[in-house]
Protein backbone atom coordinates (compact mmCIF):
# COMPACT_ATOMS: atom_id res chain seq x y z
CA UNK A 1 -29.66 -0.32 -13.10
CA UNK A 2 -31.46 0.61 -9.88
CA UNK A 3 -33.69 -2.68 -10.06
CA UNK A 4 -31.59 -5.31 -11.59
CA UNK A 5 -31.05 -8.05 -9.22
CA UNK A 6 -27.95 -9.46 -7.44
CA UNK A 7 -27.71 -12.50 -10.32
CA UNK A 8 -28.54 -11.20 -13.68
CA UNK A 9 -25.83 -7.99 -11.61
CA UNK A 10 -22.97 -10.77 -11.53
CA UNK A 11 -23.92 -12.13 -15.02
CA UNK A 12 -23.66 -9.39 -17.34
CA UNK A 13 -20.12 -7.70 -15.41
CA UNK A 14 -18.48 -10.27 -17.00
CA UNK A 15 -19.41 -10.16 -19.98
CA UNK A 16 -18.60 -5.99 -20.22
CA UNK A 17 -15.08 -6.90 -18.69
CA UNK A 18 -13.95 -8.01 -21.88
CA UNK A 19 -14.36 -5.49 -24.39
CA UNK A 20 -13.92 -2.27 -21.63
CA UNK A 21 -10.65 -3.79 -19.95
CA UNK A 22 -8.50 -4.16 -23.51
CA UNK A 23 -5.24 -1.73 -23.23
CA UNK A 24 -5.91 1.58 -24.88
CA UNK A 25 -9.90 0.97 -25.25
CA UNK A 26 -11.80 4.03 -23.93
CA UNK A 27 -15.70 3.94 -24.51
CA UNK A 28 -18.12 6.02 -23.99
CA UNK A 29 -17.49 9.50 -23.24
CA UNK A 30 -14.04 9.90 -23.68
CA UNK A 31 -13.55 13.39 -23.18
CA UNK A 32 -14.76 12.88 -19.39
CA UNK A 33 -12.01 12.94 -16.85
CA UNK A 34 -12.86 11.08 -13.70
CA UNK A 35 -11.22 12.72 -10.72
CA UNK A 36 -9.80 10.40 -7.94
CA UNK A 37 -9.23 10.77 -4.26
CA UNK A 38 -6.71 7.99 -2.90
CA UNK A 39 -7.34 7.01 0.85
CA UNK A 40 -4.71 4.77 2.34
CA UNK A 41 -1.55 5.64 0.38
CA UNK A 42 1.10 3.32 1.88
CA UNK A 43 2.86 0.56 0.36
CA UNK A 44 -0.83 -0.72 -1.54
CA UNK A 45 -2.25 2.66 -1.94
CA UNK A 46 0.85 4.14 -3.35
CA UNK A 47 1.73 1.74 -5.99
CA UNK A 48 -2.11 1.54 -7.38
CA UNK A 49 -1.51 5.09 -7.58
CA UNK A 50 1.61 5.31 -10.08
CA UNK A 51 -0.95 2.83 -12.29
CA UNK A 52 -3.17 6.03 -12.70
CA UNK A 53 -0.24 7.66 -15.64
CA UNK A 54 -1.43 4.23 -17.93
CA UNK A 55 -5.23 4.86 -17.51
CA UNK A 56 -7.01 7.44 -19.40
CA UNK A 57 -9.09 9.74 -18.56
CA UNK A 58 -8.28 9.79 -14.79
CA UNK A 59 -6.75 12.32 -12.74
CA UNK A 60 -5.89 12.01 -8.80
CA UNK A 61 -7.27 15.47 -7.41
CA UNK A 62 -6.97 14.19 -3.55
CA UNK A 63 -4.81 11.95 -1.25
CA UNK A 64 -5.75 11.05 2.41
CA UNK A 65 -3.45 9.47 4.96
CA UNK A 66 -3.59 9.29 8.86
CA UNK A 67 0.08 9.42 8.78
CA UNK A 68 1.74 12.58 8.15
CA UNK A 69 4.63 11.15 6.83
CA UNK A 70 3.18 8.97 4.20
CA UNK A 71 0.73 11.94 2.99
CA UNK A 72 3.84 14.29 1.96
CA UNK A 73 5.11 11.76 0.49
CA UNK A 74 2.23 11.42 -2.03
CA UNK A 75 1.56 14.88 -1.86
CA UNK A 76 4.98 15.31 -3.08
CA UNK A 77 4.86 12.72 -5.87
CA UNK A 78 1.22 14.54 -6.80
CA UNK A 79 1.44 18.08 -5.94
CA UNK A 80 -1.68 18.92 -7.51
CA UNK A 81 -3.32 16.71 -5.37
CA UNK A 82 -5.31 18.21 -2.17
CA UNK A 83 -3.92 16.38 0.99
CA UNK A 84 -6.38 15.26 3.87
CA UNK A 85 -5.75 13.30 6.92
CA UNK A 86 -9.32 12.47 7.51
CA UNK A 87 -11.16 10.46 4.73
CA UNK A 88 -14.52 12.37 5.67
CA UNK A 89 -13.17 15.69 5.16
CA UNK A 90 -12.19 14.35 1.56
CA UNK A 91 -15.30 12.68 0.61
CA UNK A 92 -17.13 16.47 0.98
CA UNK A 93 -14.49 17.48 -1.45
CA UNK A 94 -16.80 18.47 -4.78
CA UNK A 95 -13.23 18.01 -7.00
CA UNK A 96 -13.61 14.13 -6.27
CA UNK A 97 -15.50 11.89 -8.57
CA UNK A 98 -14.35 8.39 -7.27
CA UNK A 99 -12.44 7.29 -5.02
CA UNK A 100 -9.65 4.25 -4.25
CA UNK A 101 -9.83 2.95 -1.05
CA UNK A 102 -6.44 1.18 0.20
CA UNK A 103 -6.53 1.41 3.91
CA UNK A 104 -6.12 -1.52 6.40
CA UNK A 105 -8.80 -4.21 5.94
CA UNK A 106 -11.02 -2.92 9.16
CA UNK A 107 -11.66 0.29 7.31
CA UNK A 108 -12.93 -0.89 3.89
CA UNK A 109 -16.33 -1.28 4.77
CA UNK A 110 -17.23 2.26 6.37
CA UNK A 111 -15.01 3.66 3.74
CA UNK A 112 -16.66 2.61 1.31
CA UNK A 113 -20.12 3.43 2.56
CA UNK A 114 -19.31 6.80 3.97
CA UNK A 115 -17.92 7.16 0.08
CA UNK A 116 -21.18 5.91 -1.65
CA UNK A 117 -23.41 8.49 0.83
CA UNK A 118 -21.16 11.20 -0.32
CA UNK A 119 -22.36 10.38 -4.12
CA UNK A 120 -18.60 8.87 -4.73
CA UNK A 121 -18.47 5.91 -6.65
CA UNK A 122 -15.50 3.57 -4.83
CA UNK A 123 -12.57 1.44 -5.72
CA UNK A 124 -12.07 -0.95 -2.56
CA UNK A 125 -8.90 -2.94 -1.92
CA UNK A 126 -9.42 -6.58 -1.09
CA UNK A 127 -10.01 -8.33 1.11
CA UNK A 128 -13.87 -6.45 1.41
CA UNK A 129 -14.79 -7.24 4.26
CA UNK A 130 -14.50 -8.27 8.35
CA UNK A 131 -18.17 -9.44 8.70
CA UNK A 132 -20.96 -11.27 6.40
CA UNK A 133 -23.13 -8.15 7.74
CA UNK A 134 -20.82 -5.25 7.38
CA UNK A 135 -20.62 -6.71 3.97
CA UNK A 136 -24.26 -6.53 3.20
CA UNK A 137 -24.41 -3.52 3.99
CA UNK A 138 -21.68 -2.21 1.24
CA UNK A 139 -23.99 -4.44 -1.11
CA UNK A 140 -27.11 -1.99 0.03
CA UNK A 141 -25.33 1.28 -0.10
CA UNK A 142 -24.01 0.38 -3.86
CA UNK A 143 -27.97 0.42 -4.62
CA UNK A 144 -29.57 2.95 -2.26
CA UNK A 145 -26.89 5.39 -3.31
CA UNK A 146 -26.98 3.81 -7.00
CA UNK A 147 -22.95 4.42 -7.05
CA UNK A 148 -20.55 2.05 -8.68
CA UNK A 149 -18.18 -0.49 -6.72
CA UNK A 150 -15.14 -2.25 -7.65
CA UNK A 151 -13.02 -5.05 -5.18
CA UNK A 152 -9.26 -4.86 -5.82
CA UNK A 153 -8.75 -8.26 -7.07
CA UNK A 154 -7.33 -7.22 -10.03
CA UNK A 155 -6.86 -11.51 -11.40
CA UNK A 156 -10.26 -10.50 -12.67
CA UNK A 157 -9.60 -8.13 -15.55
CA UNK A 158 -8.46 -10.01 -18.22
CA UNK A 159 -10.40 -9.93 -21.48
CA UNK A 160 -8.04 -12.60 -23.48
CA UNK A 161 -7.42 -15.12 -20.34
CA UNK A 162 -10.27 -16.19 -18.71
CA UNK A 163 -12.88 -17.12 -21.61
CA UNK A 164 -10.37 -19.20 -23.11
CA UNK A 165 -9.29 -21.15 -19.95
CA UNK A 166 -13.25 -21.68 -19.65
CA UNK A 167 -13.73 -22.69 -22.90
CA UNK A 168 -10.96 -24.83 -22.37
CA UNK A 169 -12.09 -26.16 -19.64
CA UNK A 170 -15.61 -26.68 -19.67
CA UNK A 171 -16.71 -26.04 -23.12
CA UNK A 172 -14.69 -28.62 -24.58
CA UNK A 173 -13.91 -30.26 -21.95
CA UNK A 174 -10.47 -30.73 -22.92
CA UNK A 175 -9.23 -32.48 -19.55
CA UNK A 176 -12.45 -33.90 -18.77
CA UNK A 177 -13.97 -33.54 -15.49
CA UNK A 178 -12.59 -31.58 -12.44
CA UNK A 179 -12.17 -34.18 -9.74
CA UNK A 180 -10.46 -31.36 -7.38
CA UNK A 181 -8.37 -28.14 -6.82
CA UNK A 182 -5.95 -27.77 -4.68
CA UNK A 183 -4.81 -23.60 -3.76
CA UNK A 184 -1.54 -22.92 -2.78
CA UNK A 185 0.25 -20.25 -0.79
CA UNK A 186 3.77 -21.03 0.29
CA UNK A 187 5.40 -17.60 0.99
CA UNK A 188 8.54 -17.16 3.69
CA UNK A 189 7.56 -14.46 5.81
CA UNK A 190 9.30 -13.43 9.39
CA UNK A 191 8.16 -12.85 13.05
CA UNK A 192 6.26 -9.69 13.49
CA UNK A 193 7.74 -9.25 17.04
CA UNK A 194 6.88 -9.92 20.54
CA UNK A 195 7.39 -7.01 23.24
CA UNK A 196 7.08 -7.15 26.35
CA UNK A 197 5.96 -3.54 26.68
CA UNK A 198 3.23 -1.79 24.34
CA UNK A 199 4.56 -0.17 20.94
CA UNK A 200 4.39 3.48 21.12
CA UNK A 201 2.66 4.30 17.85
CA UNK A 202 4.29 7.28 15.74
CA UNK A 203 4.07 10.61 16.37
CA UNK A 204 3.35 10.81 12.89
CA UNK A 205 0.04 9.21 12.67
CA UNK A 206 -3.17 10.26 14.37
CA UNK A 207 -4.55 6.75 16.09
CA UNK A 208 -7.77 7.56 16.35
CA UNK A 209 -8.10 8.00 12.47
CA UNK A 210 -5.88 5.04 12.27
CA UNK A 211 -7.71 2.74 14.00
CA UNK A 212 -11.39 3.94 13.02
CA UNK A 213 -13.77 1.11 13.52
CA UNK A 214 -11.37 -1.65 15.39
CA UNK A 215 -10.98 -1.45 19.43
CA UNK A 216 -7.98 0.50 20.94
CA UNK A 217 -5.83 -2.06 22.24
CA UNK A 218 -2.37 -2.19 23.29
CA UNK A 219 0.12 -3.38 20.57
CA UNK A 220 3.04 -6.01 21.22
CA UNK A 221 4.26 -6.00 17.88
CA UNK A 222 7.10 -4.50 16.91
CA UNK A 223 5.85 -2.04 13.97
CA UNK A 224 2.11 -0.44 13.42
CA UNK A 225 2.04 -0.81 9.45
CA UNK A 226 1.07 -3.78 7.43
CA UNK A 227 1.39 -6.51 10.80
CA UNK A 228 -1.93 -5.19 11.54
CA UNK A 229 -2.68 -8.30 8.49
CA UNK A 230 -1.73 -10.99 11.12
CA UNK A 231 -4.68 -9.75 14.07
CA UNK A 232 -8.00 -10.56 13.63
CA UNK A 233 -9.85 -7.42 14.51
CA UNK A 234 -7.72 -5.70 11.86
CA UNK A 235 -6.88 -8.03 9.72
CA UNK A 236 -7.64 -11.71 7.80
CA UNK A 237 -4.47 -13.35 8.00
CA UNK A 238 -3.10 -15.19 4.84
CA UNK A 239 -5.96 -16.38 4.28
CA UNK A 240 -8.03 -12.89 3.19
CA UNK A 241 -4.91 -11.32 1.95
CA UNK A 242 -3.76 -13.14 -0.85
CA UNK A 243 -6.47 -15.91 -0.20
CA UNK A 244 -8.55 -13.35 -1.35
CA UNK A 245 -7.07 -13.48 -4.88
CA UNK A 246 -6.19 -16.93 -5.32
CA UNK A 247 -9.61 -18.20 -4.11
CA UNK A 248 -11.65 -15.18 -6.37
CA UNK A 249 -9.65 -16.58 -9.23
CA UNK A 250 -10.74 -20.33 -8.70
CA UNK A 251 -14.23 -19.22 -8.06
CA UNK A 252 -14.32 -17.61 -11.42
CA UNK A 253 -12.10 -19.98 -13.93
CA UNK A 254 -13.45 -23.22 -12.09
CA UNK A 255 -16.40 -22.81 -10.80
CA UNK A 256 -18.05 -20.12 -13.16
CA UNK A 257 -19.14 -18.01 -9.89
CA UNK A 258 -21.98 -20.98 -9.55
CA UNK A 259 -20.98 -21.42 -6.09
CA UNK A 260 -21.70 -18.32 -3.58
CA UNK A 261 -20.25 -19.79 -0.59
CA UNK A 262 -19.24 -23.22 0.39
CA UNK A 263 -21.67 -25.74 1.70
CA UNK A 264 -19.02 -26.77 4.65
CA UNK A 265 -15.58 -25.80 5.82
CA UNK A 266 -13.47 -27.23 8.21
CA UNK A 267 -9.89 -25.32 8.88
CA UNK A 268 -7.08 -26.40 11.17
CA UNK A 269 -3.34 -25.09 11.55
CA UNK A 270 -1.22 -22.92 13.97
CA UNK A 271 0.92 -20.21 14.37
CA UNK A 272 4.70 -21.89 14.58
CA UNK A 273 8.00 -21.46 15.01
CA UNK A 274 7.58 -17.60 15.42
CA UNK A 275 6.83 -17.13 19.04
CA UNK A 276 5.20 -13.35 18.02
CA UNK A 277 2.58 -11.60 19.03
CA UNK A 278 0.58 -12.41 15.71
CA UNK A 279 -3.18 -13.91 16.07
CA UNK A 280 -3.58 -15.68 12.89
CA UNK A 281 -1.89 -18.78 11.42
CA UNK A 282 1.10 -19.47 9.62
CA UNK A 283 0.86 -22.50 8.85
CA UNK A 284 -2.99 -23.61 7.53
CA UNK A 285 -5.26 -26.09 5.43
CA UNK A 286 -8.42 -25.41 4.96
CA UNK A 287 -11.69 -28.09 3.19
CA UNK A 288 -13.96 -26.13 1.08
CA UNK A 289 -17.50 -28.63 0.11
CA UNK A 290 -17.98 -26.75 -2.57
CA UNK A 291 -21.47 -29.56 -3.12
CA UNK A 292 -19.53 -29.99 -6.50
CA UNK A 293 -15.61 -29.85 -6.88
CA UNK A 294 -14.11 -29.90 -3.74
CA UNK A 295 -10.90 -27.51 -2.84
CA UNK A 296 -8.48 -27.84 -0.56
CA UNK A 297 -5.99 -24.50 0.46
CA UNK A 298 -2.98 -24.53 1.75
CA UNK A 299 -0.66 -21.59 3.73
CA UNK A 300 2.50 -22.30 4.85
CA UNK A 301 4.92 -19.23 6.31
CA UNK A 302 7.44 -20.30 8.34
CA UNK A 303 11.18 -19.68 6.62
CA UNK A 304 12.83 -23.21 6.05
CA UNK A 305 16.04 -23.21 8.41
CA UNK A 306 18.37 -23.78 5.36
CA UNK A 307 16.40 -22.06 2.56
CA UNK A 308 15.12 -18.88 4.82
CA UNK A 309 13.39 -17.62 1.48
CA UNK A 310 11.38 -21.37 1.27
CA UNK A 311 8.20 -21.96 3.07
CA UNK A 312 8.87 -25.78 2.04
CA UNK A 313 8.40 -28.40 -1.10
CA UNK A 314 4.89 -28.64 -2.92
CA UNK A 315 3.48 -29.69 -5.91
CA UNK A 316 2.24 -27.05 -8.13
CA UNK A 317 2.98 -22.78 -8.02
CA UNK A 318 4.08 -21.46 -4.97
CA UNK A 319 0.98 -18.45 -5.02
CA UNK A 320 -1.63 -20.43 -7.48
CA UNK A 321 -3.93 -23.35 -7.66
CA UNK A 322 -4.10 -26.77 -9.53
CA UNK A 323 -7.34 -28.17 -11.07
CA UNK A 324 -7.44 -32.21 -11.02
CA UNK A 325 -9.15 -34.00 -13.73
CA UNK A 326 -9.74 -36.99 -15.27
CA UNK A 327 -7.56 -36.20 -18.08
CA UNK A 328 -4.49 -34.57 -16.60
CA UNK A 329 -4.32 -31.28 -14.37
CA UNK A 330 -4.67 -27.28 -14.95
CA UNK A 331 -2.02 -25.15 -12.92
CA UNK A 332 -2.55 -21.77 -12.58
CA UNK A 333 -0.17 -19.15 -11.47
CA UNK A 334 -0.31 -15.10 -11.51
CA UNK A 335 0.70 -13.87 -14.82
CA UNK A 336 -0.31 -17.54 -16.52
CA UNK A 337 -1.12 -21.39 -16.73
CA UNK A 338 -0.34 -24.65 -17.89
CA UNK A 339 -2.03 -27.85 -18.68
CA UNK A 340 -0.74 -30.97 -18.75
CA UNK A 341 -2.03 -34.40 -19.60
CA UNK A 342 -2.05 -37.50 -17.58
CA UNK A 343 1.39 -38.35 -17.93
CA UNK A 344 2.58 -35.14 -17.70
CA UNK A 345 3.12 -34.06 -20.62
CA UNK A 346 2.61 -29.70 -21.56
CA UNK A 347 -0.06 -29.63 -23.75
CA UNK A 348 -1.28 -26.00 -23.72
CA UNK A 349 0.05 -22.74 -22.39
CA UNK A 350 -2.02 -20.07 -21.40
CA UNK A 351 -0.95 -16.34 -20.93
CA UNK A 352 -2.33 -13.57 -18.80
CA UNK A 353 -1.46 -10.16 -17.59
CA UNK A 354 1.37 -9.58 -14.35
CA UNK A 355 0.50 -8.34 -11.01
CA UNK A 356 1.26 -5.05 -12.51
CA UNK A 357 -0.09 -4.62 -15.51
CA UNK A 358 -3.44 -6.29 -14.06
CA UNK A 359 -3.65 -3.97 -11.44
CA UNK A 360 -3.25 -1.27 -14.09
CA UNK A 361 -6.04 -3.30 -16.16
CA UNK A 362 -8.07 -3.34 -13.58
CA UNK A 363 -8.11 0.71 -12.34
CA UNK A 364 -8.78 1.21 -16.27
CA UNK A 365 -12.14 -1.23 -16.17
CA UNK A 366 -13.39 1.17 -13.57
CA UNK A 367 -13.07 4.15 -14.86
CA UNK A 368 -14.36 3.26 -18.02
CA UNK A 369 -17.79 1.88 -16.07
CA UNK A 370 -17.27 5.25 -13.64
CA UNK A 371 -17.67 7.44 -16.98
CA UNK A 372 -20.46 5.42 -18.37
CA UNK A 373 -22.13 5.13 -14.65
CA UNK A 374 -22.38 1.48 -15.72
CA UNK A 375 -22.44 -1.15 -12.83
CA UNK A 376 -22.57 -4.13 -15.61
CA UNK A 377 -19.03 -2.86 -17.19
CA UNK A 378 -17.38 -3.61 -13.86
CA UNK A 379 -14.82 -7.00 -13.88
CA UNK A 380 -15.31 -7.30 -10.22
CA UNK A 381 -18.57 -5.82 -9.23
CA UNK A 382 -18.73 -6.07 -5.50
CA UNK A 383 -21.22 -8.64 -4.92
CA UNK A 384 -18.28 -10.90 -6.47
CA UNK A 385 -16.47 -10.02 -3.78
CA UNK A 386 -19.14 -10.31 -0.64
CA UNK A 387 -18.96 -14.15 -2.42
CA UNK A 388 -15.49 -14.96 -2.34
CA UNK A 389 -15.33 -13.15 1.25
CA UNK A 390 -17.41 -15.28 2.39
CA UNK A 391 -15.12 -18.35 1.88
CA UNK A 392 -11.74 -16.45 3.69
CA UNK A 393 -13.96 -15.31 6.74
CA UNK A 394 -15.28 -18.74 6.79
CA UNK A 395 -11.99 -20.45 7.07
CA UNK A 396 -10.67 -18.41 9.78
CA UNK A 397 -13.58 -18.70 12.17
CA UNK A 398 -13.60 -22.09 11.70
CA UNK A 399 -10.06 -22.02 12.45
CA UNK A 400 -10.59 -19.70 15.46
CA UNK A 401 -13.05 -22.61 16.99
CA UNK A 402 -10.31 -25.53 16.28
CA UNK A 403 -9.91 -28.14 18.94
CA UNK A 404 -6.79 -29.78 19.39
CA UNK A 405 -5.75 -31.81 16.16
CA UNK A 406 -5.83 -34.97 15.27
CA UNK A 407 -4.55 -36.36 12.55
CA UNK A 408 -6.97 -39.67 12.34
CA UNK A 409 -9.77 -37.22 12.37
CA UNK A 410 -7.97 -35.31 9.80
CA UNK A 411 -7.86 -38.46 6.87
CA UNK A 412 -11.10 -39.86 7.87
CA UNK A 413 -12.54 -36.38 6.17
CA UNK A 414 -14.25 -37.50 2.88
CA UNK A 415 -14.63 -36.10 -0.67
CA UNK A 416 -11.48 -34.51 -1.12
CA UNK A 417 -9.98 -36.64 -3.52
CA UNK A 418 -6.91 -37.20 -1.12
CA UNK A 419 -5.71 -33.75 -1.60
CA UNK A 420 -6.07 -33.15 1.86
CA UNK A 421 -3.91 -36.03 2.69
CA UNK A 422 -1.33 -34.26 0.22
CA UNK A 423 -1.30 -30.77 1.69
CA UNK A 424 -1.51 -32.21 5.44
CA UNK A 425 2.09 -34.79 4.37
CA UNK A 426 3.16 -31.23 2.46
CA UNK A 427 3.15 -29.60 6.11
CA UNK A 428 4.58 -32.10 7.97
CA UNK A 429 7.56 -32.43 6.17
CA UNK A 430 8.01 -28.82 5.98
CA UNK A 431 7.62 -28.73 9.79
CA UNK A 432 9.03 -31.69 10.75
CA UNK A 433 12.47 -30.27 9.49
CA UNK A 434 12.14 -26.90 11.51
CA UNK A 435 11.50 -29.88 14.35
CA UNK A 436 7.74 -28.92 14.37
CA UNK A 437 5.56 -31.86 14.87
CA UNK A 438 1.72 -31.76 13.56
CA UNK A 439 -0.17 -33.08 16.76
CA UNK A 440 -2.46 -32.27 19.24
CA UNK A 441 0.15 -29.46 21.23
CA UNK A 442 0.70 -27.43 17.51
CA UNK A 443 -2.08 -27.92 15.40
CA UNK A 444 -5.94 -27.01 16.29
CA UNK A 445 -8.27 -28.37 13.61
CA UNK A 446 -12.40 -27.26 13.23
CA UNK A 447 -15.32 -29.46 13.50
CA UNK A 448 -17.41 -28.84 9.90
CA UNK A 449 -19.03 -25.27 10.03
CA UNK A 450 -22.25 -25.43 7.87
CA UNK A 451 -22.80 -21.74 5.72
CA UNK A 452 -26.44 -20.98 4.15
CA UNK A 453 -26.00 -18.57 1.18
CA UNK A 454 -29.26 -17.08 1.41
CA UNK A 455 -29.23 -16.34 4.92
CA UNK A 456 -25.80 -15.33 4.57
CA UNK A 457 -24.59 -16.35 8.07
CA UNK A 458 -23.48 -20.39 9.46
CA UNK A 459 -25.89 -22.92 10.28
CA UNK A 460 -26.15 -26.34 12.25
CA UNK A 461 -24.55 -27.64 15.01
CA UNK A 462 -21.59 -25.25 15.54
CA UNK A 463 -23.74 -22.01 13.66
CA UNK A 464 -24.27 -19.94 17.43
CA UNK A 465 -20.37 -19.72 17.89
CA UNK A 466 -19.69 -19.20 14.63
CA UNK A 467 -22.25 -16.07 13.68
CA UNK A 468 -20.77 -14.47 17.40
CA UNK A 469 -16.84 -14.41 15.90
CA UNK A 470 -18.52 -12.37 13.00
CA UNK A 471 -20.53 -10.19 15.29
CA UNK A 472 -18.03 -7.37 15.49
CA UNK A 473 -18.38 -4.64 18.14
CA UNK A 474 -17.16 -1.03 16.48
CA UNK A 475 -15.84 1.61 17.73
CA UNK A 476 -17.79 4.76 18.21
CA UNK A 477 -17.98 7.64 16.30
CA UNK A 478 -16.70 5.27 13.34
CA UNK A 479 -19.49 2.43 13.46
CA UNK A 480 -20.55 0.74 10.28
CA UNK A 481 -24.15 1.89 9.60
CA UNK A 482 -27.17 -0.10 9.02
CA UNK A 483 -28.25 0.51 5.45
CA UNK A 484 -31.48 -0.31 4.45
């Protein structure tokens, strides 16, 4: 496994998801009991934890937490478990085999490498990671170290769905071509706050652990947990936290994993209506050239004034995506998907697992690889994910180097089959009734950011601003090493 390369790597774990991620399959080596240290057990971390009673042949022997409260209460809910408030303290521990890494998305990297040196073999949490470098370095530790590594996008472990929607789709070509795909999050969410003085963080968690890599800098939010998604240097956004799923699931089903990263992007949107202290936007579209199918994603936030639970009218699933073609369209939503003809018309349903019982999938898929020490068994190897992080990372730099919109520059944007057009009328309407207007004052829109797969870092024109957003300064003692 040691010398197999980063292609034939991404060809064969899909194949071995199949067979290893069936409910109730166990293979090789049954009697082994893989021993798991949790790190981050909050609202993520904790749930992917009560998974572990459905998976065989897994124990949780550790649980690690910065904040006091939050450890008791998994050490109470596992009392066998050892309880650590530093992650390096538990990755000496010689009663951990593997560990699940749920923390806040600036840690997942360093986590996960300071795991692999420690002869750990890691289950990461999406989205993977803050940098195309920082990632490629997770991607050098997996071999140096020759551990295993799994991303948390659990979509991916599903033996039944996924071959047939592909044989559906491009074996027989049952729809005919894909002309586009358009991703959709619309999700109400609220203000995070805007103070004018500093939060004082709890007593009950030790900042310095808390923060690790990311800068110390004064909060003006209004809690410390989870609204840490909405700034950059700690966060992704919408856009990396469930863009991470939705566009890992569209890489897969429509474009086989044939496309690393996007030839282009070009992002535009704003923060609206919220007047918080959050960084990224809340309102978003984003143009993926694909150099094949192109896809268009949509976020939208903001609470509808008379609907507060509606983020506002679309077609398609709320949290999904919809495949164009030239015979009628594919929607896919979690737990499922439909096709329909040209006029409309249902003319196959296709089921898959829930959120939960994917997630339970999913931990299941990697023990079974962590027992066989089998890289190939895993449904979402981690060089899948350093792809499909590429396109959310992508999407907000190219966002955080918008100009002021315009909407003529907008529609003059070729290749994307109008969708663009769609989602852009989509937000307007939405905002236009909160009294929003799209223009030049709300909306900030990207020139076209050029990527090069092989390099791994933006090219062209725009390429010197771009690589400097992903250029992230760390925090000493907790810097992400250089692995070679």
């Amino acid at each position: 496994m040691k010398n197999m390369n980063r292609r034939s790597f991404l060809t064969v774990g899909a194949v071995g998801a199949a067979a290893l991620s069936l409910p109730g399959i166990i293979t090789h080596g049954s009697e082994k009991t893989v021993r798991l240290g949790f790190i981050g057990v909050g609202g993520r971390g904790f749930l992917l934890s009560k998974y572990i009673k459905d998976v065989p042949n897994a124990k949780i022997t550790a649980v690690c937490d910065p904040d006091s409260d939050r450890l008791a209460r998994a050490q109470k809910a596992y009392p066998d478990a050892k309880g650590y408030s530093d992650m390096r303290l538990l990755f000496e521990d010689k009663n951990v085999d593997a560990v699940v890494i749920a923390t806040c998305n600036h840690w997942h990297c360093l986590a996960a490498i300071w795991a692999m040196q420690a002869g750990k073999d890691v289950y990461v949490e999406k989205p993977f990671c803050m940098s195309f470098w920082e990632g490629q370095q997770v991607l050098n530790a997996v071999q140096k170290y020759d551990r295993l590594c799994q991303l948390g996008t659990q979509m991916r472990t599903d033996p039944v769905f996924h071959p047939e929607v592909k044989k559906f789709l491009h074996e027989d070509k049952a729809l005919g071509e894909i002309h586009s795909v358009r991703i959709n999050r619309f999700c109400a969410r609220k203000p995070i706050g805007l103070r004018t003085e500093p939060l004082e963080i709890p007593k009950t968690v030790d900042y310095n652990l808390w923060l690790g890599p990311a800068k110390d800098r004064p909060l003006y939010r209004n809690q410390l947990q989870y609204d840490w998604h909405w700034m950059w240097y700690t966060g992704h956004g919408e856009t990396g936290n469930w863009g991470a799923h939705l566009i890992d699931d569209c890489r897969n089903d429509i474009l086989c994993d044939k496309v690393r990263m996007p030839k282009r992007v070009l992002s535009g949107g704003g923060r609206l209506g919220y007047n918080d202290a959050g960084e990224s936007p809340n309102s978003m579209f984003v143009y993926f050239d694909t150099g094949t199918i192109p896809i268009v994603f949509c976020i939208s936030n903001l609470p509808d004034r008379k609907n507060r639970r509606s983020a506002g009218t679309h077609p398609g699933p709320d949290h999904g995506y919809i495949a164009y073609c030239e015979g009628g369209r594919y929607e896919k939503y979690w737990g499922g998907a439909n096709a329909y003809d040209r006029e409309g018309k249902l003319i196959r349903e296709f089921k898959g697992t829930s959120e939960e019982a994917g997630g339970v999938f999913h931990l299941r898929n990697f023990v079974n690889a962590v027992i066989a020490h089998d890289r190939s068994m895993l449904s979402a190897p981690i060089t899948v994910g350093f792809d499909s992080a590429s396109w959310y990372n992508s999407a907000n730099v190219a966002y955080r180097l918008g100009h002021p919109f315009s909407v003529d520059e907008a529609f003059a944007v070729k290749g994307t089959d109008g969708r663009l057009v769609e989602v852009l009328a989509d937000l307007e309407r939405h905002l236009g009734a909160q009294g929003i207007p799209i223009d030049s004052n709300t909306f900030r829109m990207s020139n076209f950011l050029e990527l090069d797969s092989e390099k791994q870092c933006f090219t062209g024109e725009y390429a010197e601003k771009a690589n400097a957003l992903m250029n992230i300064s760390y925090r000493k003692p907790f810097a992400v090493p250089e692995i070679s």
